[in-house]
PDB file of N, CA and C in Angstrom:
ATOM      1  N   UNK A   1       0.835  -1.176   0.000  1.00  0.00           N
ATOM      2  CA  UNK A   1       0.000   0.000   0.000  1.00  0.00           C
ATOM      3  C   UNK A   1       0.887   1.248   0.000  1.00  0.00           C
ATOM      4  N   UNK A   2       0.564   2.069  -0.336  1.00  0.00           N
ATOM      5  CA  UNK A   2       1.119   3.688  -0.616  1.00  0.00           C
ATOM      6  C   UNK A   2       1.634   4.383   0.738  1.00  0.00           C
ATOM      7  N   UNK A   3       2.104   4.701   1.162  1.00  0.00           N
ATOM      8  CA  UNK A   3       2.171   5.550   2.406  1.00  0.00           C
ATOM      9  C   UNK A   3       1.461   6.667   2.284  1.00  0.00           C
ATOM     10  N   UNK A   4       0.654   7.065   3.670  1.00  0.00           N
ATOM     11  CA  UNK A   4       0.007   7.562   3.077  1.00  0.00           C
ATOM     12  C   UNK A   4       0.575   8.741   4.259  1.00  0.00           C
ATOM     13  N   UNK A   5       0.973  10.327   3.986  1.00  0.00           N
ATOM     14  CA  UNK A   5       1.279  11.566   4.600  1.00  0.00           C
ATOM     15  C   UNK A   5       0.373  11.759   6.222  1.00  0.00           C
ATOM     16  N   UNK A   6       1.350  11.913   7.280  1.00  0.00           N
ATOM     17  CA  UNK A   6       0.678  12.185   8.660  1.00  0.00           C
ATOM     18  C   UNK A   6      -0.335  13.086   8.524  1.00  0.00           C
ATOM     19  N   UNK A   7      -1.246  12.413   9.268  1.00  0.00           N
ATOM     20  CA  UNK A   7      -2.814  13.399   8.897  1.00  0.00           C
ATOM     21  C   UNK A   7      -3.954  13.418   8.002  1.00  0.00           C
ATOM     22  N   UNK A   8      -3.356  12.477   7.335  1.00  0.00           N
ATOM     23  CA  UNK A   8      -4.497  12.162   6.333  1.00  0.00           C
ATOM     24  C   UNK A   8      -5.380  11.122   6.656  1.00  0.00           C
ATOM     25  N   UNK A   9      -6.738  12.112   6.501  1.00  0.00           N
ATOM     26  CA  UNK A   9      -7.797  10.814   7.241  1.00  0.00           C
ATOM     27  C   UNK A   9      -7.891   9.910   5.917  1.00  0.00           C
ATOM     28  N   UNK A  10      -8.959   9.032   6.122  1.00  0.00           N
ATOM     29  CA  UNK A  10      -9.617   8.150   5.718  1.00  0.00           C
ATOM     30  C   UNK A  10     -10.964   7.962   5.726  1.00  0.00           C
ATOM     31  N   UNK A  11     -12.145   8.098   4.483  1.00  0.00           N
ATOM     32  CA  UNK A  11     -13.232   8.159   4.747  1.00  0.00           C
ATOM     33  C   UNK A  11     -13.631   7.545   3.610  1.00  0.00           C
ATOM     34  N   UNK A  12     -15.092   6.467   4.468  1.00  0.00           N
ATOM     35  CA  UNK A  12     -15.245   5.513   3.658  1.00  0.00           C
ATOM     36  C   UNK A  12     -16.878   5.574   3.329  1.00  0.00           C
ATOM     37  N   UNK A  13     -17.073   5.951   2.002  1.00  0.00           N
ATOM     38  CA  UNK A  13     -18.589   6.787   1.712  1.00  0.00           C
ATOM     39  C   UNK A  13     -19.505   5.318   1.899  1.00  0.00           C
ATOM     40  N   UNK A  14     -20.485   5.166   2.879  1.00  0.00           N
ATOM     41  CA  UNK A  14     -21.564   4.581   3.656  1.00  0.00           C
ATOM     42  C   UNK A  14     -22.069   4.038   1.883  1.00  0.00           C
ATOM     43  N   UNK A  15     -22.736   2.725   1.752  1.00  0.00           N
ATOM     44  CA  UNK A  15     -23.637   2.625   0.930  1.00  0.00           C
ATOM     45  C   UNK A  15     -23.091   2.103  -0.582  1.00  0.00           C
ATOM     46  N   UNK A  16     -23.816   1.775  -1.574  1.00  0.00           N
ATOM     47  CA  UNK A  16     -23.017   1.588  -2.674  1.00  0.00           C
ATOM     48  C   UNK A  16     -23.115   2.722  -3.762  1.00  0.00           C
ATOM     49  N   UNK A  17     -21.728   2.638  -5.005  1.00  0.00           N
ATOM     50  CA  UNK A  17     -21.645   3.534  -5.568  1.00  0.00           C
ATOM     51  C   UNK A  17     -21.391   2.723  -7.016  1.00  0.00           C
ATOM     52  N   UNK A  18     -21.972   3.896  -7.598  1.00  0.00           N
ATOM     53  CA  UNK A  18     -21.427   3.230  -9.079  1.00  0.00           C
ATOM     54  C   UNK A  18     -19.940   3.394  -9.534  1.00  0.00           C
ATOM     55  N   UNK A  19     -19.805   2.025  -9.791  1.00  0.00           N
ATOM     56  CA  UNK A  19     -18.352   2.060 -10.149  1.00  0.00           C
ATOM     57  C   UNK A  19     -17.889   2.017 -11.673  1.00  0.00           C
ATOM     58  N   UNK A  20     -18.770   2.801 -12.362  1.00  0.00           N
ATOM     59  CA  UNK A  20     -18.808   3.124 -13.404  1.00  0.00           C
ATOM     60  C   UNK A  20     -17.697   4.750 -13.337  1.00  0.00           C
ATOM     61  N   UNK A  21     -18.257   5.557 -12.206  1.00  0.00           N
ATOM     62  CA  UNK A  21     -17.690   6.608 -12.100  1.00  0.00           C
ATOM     63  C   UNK A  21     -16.536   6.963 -11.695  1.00  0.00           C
ATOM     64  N   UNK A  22     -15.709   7.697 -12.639  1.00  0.00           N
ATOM     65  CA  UNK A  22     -14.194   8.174 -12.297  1.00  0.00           C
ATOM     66  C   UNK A  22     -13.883   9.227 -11.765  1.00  0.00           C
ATOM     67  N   UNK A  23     -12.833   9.824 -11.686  1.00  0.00           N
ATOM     68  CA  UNK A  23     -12.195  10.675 -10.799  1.00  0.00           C
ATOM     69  C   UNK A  23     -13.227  11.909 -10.873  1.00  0.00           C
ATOM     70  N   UNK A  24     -13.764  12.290 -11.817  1.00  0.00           N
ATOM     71  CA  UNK A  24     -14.650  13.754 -11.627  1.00  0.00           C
ATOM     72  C   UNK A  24     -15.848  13.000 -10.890  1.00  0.00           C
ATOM     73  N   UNK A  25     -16.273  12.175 -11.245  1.00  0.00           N
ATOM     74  CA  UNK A  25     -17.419  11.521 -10.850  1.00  0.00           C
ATOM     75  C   UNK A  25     -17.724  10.960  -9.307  1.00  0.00           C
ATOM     76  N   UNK A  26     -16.456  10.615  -9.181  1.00  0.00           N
ATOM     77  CA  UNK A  26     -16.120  10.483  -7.514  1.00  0.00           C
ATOM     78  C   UNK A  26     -15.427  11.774  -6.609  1.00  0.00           C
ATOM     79  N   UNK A  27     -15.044  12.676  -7.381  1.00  0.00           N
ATOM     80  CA  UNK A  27     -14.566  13.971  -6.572  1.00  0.00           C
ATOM     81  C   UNK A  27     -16.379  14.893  -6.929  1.00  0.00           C
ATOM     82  N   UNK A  28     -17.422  14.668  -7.443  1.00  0.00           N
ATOM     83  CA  UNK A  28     -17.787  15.396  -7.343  1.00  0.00           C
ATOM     84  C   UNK A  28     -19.172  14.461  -6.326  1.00  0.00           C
ATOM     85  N   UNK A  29     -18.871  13.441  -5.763  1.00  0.00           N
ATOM     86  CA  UNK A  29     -19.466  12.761  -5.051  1.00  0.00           C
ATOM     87  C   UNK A  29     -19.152  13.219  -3.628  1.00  0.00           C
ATOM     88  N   UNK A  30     -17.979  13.327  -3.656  1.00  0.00           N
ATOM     89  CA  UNK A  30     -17.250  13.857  -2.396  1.00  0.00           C
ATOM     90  C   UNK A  30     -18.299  14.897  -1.892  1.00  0.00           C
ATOM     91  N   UNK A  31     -17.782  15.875  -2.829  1.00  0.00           N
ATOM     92  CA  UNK A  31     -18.200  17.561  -2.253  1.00  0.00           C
ATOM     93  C   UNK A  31     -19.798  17.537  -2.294  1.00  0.00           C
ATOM     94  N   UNK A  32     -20.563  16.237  -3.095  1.00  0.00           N
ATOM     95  CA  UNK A  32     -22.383  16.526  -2.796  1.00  0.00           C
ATOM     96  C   UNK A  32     -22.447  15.652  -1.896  1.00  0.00           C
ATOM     97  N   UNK A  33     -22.504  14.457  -1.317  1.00  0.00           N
ATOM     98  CA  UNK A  33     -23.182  13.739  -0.928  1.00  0.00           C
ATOM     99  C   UNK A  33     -22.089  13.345   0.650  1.00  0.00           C
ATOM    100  N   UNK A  34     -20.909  13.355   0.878  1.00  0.00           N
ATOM    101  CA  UNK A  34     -20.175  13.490   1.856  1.00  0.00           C
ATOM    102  C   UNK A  34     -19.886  14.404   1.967  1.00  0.00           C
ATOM    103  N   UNK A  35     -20.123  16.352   1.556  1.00  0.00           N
ATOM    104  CA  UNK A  35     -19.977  17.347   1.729  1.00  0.00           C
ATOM    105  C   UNK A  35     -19.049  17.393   2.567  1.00  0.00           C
ATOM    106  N   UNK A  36     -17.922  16.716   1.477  1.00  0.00           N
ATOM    107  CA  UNK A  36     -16.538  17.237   2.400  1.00  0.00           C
ATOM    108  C   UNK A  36     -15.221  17.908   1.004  1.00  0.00           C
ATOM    109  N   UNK A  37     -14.504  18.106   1.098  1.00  0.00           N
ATOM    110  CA  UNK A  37     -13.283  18.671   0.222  1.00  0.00           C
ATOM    111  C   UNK A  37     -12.275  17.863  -0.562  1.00  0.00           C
ATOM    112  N   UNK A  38     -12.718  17.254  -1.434  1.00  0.00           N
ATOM    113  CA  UNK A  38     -11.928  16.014  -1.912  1.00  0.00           C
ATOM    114  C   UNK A  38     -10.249  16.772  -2.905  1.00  0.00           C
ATOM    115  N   UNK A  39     -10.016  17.413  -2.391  1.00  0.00           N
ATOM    116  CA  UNK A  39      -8.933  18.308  -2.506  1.00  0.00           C
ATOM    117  C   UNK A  39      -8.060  18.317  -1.386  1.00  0.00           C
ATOM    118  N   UNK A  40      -9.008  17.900  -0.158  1.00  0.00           N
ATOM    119  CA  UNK A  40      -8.042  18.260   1.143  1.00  0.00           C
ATOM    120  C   UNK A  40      -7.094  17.214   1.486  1.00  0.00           C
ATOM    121  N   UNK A  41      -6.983  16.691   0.411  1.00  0.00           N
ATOM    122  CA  UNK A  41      -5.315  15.084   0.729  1.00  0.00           C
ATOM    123  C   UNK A  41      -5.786  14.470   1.921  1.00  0.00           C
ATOM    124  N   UNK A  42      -7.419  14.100   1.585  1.00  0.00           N
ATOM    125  CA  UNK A  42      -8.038  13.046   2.404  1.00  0.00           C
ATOM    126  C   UNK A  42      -7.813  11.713   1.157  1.00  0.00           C
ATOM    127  N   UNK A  43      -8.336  10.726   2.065  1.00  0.00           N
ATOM    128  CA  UNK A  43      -8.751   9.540   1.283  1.00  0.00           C
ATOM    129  C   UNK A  43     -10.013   9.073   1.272  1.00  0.00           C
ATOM    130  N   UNK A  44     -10.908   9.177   0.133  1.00  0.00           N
ATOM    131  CA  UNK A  44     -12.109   8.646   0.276  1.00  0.00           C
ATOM    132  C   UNK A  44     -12.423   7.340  -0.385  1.00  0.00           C
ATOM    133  N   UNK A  45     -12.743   6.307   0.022  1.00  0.00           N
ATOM    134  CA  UNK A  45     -13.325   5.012  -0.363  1.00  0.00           C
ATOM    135  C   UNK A  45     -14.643   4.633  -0.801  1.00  0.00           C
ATOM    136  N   UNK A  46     -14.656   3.567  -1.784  1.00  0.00           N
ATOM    137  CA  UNK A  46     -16.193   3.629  -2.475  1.00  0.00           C
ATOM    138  C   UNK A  46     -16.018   2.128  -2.521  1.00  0.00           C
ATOM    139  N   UNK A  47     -17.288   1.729  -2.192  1.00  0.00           N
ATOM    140  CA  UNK A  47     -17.347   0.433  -2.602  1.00  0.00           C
ATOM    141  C   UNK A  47     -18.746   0.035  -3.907  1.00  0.00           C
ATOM    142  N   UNK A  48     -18.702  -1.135  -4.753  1.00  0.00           N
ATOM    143  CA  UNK A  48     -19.634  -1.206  -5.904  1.00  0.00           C
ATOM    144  C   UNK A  48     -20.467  -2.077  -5.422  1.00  0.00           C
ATOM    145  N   UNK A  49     -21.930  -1.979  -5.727  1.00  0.00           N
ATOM    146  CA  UNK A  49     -22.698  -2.952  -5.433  1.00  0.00           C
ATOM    147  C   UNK A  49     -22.601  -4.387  -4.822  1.00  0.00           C
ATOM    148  N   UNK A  50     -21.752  -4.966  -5.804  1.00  0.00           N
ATOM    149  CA  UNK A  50     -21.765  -6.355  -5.430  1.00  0.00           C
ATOM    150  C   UNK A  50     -20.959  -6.421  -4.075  1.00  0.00           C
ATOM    151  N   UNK A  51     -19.972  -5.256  -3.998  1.00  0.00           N
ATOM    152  CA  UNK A  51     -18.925  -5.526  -2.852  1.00  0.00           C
ATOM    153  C   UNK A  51     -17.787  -6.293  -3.288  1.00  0.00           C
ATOM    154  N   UNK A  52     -17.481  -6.769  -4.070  1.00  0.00           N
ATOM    155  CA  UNK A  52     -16.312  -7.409  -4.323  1.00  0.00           C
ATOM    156  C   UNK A  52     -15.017  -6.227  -5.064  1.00  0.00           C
ATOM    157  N   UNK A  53     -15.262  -4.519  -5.195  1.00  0.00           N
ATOM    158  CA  UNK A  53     -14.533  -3.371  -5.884  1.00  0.00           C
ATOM    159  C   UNK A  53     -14.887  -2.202  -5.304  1.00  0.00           C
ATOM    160  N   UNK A  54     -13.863  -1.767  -4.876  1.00  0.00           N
ATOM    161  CA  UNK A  54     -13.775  -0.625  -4.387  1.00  0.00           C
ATOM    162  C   UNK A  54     -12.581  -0.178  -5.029  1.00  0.00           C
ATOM    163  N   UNK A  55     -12.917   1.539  -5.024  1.00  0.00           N
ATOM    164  CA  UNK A  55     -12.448   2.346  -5.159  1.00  0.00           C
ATOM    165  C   UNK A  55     -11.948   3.958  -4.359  1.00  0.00           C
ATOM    166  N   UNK A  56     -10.446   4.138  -4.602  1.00  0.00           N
ATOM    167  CA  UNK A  56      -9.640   4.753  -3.561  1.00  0.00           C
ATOM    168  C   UNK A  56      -9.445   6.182  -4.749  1.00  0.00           C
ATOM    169  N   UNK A  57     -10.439   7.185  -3.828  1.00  0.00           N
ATOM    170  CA  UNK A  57      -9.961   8.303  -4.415  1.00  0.00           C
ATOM    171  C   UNK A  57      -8.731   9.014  -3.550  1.00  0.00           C
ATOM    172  N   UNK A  58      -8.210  10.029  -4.249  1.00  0.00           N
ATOM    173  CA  UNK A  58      -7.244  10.909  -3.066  1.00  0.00           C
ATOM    174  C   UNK A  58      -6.084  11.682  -3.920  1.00  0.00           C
ATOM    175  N   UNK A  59      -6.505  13.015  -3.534  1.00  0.00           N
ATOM    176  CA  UNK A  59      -5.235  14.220  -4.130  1.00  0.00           C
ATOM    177  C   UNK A  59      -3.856  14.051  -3.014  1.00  0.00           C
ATOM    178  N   UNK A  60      -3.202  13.970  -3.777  1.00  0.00           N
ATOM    179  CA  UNK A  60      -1.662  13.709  -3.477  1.00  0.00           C
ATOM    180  C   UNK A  60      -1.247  14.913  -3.081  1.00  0.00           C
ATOM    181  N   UNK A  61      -1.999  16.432  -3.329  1.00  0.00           N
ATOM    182  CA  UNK A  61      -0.916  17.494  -3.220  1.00  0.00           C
ATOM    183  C   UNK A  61      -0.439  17.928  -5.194  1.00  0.00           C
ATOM    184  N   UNK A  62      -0.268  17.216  -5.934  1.00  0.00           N
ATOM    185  CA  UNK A  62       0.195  17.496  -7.401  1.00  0.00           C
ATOM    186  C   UNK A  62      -0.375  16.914  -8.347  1.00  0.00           C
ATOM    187  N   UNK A  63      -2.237  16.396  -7.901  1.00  0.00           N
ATOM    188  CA  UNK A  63      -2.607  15.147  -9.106  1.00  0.00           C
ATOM    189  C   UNK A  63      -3.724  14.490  -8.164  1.00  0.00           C
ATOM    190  N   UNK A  64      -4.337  14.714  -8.917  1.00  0.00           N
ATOM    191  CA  UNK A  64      -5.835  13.088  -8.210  1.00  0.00           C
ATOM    192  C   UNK A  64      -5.193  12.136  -8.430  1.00  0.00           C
ATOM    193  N   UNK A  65      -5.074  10.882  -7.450  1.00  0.00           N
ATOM    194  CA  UNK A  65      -5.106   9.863  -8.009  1.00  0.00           C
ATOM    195  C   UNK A  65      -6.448   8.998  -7.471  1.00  0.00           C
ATOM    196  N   UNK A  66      -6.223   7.887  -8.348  1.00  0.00           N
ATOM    197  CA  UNK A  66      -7.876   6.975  -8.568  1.00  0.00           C
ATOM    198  C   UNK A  66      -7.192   5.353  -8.729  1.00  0.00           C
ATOM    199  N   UNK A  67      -7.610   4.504  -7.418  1.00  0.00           N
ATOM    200  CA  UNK A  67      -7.207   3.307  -7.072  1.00  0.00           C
ATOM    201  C   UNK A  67      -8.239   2.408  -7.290  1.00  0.00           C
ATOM    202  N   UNK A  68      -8.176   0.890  -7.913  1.00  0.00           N
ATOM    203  CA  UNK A  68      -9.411   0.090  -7.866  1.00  0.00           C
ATOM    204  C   UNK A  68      -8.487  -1.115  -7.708  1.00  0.00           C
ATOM    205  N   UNK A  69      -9.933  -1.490  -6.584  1.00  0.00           N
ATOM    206  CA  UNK A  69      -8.970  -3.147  -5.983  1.00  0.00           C
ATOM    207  C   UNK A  69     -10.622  -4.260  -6.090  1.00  0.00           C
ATOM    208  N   UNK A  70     -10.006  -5.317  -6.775  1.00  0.00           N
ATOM    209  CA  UNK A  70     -11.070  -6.201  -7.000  1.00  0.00           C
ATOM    210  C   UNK A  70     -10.989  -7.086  -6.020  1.00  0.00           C
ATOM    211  N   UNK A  71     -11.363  -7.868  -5.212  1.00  0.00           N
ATOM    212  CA  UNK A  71     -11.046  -9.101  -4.889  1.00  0.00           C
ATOM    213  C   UNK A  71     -11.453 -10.270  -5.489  1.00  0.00           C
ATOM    214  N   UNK A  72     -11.107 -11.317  -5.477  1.00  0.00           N
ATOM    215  CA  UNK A  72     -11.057 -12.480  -6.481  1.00  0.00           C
ATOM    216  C   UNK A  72     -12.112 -13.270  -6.016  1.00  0.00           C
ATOM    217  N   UNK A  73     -12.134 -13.346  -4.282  1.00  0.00           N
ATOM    218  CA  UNK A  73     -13.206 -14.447  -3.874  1.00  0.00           C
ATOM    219  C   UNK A  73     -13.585 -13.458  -2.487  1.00  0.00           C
ATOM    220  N   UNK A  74     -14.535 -13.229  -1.758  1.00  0.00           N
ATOM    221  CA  UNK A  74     -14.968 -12.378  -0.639  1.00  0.00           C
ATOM    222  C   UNK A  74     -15.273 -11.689  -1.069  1.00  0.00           C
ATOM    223  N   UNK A  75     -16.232 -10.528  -0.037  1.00  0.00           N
ATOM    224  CA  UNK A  75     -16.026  -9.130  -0.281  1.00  0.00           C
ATOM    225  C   UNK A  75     -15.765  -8.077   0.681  1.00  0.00           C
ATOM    226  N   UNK A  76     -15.313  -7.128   0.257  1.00  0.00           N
ATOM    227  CA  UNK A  76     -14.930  -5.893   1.431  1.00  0.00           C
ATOM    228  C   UNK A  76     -16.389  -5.628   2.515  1.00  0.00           C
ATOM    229  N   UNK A  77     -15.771  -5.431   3.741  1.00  0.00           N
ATOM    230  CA  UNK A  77     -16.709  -5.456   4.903  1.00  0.00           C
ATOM    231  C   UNK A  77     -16.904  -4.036   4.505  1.00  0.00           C
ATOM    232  N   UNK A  78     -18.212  -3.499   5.117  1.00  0.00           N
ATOM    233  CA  UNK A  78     -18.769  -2.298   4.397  1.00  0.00           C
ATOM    234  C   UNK A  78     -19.423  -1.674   5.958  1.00  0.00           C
ATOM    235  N   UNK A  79     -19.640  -0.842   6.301  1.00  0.00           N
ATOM    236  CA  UNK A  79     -20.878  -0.258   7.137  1.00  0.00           C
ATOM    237  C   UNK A  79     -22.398  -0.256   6.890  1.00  0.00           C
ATOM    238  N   UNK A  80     -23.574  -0.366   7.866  1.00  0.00           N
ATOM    239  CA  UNK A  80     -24.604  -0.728   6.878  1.00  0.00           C
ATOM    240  C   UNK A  80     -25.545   0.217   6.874  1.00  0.00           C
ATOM    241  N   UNK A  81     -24.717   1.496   7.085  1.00  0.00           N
ATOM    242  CA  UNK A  81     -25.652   3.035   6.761  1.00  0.00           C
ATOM    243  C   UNK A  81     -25.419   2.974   5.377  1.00  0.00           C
ATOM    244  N   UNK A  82     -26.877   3.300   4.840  1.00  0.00           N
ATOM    245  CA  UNK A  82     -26.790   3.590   3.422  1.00  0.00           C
ATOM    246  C   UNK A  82     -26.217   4.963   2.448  1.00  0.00           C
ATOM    247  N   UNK A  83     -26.150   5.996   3.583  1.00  0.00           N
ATOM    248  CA  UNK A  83     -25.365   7.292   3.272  1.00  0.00           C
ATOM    249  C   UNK A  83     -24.328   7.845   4.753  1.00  0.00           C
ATOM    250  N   UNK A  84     -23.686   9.069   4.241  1.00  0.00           N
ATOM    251  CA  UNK A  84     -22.906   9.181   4.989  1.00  0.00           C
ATOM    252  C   UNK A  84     -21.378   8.937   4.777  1.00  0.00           C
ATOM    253  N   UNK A  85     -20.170   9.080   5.866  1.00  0.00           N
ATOM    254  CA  UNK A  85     -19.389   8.854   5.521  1.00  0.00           C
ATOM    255  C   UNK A  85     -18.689   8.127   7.302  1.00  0.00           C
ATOM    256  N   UNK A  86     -17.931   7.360   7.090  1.00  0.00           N
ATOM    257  CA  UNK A  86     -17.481   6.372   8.592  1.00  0.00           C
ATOM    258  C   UNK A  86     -15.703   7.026   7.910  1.00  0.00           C
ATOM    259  N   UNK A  87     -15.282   7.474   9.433  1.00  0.00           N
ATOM    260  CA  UNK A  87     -13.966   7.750   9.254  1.00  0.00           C
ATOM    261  C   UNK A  87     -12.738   6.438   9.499  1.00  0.00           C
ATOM    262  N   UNK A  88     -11.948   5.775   8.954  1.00  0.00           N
ATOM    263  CA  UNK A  88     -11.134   4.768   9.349  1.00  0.00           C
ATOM    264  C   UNK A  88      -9.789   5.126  10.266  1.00  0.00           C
ATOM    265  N   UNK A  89      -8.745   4.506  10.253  1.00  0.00           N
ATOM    266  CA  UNK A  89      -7.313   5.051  10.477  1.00  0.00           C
ATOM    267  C   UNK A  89      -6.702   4.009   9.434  1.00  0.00           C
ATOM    268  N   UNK A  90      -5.645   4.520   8.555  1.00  0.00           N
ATOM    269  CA  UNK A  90      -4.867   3.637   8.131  1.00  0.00           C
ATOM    270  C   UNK A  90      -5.187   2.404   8.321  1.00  0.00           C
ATOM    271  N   UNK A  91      -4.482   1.894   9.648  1.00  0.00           N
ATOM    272  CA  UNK A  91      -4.137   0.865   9.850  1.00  0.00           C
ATOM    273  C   UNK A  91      -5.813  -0.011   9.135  1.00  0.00           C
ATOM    274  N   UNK A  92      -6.580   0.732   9.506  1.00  0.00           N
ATOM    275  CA  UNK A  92      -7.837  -0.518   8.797  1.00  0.00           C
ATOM    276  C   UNK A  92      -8.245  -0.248   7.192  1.00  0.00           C
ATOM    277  N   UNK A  93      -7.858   0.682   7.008  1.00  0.00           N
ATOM    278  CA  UNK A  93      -7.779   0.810   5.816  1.00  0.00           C
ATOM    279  C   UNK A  93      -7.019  -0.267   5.259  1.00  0.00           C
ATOM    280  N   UNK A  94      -5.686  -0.530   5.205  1.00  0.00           N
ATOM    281  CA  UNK A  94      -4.562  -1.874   5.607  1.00  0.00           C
ATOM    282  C   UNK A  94      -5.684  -2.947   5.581  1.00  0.00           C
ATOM    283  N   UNK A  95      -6.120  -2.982   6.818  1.00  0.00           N
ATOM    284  CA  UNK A  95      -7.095  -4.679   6.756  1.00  0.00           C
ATOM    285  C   UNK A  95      -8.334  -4.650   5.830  1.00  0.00           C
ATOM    286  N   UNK A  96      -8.850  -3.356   5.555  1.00  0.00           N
ATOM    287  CA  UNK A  96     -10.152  -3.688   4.586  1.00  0.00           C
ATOM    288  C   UNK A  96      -9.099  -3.875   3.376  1.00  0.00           C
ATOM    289  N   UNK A  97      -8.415  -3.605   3.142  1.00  0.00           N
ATOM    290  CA  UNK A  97      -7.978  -3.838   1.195  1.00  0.00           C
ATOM    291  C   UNK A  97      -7.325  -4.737   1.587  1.00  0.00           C
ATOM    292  N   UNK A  98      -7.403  -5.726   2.498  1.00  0.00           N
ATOM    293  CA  UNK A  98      -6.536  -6.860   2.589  1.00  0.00           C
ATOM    294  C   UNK A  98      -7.860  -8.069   3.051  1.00  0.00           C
ATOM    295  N   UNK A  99      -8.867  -7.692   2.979  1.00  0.00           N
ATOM    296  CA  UNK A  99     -10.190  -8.357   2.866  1.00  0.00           C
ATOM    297  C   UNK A  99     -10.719  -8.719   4.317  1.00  0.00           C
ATOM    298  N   UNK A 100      -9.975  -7.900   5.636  1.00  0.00           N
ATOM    299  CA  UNK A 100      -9.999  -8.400   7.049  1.00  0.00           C
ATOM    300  C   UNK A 100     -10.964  -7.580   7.125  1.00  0.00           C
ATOM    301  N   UNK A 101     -11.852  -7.775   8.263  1.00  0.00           N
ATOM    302  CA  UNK A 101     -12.819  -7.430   9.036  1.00  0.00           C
ATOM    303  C   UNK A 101     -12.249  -6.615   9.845  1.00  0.00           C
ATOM    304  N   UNK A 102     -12.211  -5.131   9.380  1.00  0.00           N
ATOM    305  CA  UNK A 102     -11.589  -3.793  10.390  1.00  0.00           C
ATOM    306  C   UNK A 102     -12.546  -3.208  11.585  1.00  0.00           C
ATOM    307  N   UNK A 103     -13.836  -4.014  11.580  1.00  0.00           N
ATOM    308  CA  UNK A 103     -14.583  -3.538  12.890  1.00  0.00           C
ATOM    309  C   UNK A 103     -14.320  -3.960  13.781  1.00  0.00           C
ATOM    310  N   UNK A 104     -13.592  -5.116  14.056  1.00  0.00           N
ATOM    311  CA  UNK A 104     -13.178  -6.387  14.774  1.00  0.00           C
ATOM    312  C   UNK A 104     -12.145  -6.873  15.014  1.00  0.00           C
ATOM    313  N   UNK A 105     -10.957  -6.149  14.590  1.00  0.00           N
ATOM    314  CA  UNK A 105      -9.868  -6.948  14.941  1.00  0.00           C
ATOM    315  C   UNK A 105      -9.239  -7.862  15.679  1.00  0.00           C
ATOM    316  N   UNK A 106      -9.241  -9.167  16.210  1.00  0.00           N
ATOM    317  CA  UNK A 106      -8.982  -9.595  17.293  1.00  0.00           C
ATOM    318  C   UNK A 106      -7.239  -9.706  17.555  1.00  0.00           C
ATOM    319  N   UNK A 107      -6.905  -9.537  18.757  1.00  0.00           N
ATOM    320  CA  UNK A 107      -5.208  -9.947  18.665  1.00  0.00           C
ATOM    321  C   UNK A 107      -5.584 -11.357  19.003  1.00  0.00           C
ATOM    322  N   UNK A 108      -4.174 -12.076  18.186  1.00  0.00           N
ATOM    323  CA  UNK A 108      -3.530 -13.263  18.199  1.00  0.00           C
ATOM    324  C   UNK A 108      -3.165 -13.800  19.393  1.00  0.00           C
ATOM    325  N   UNK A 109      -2.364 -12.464  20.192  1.00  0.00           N
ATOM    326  CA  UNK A 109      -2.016 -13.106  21.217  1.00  0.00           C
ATOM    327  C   UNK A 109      -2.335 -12.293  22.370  1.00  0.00           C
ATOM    328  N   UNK A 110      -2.730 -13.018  23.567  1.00  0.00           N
ATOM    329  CA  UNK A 110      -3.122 -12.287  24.866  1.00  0.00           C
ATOM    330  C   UNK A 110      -2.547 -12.316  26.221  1.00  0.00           C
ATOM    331  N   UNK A 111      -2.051 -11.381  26.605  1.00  0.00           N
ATOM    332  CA  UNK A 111      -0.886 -11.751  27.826  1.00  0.00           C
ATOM    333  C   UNK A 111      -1.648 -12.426  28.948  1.00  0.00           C
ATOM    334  N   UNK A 112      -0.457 -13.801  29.643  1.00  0.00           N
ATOM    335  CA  UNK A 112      -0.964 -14.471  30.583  1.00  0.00           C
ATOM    336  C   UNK A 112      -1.597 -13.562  31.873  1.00  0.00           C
ATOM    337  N   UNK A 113      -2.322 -14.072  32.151  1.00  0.00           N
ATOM    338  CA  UNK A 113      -2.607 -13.034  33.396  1.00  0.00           C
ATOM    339  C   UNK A 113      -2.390 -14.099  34.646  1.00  0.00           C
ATOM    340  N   UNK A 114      -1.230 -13.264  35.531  1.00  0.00           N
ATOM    341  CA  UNK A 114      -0.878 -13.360  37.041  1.00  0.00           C
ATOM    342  C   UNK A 114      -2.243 -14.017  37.919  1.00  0.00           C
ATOM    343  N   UNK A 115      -2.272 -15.274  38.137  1.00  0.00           N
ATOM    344  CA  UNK A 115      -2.784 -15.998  39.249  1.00  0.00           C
ATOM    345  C   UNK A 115      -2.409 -16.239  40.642  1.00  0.00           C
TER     346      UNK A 115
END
């Protein structure tokens, strides 16, 4: 994954989107329907109907760029507000494009506890 600059949120637009639509189409999704600044070197996420494609908008500072990740078998865990926008951190950003369940993380390992 990209590194992504200290401070940059992560926001993941509630609901499905057509993934027909490209960078104007998703920056101008931003500013109507998550009435937020898709200029401000945030990251906004879209997922497509079926759930198996999403798409990673986000200005770099010198350039939109426009990310699409398919998965082969599963699909990306989603929120189940139909509008809106759910803020992430990285790090789950990391586990949703890696097909993990970022509401939930469980650790692996759990320290013994003193008897």
């Amino acid at each position: 994954m990209i590194a992504l600059p200290a401070g940059t949120r992560v926001w993941i637009a509630a609901g499905a989107t057509d993934m027909r639509k490209g960078m104007n189409g998703l920056a101008a999704l931003v500013q109507t329907a998550l009435e937020k600044d898709p200029f401000a070197g945030h990251v906004f996420v879209f997922r497509g109907r079926r759930g198996d494609q999403v798409k990673l908008l986000w200005w770099s500072g010198d350039g939109m760029n426009l990310y699409l990740k398919r998965l082969e078998r599963g699909r990306f865990v989603w929120p189940q507000a139909d509008s809106g926008a759910v803020y992430l951190s990285p790090a789950q950003l990391s586990m949703l494009l890696e097909g993990i369940d970022w509401r939930r993380p469980a650790r692996t390992w759990q320290p013994e506890m003193a008897v």
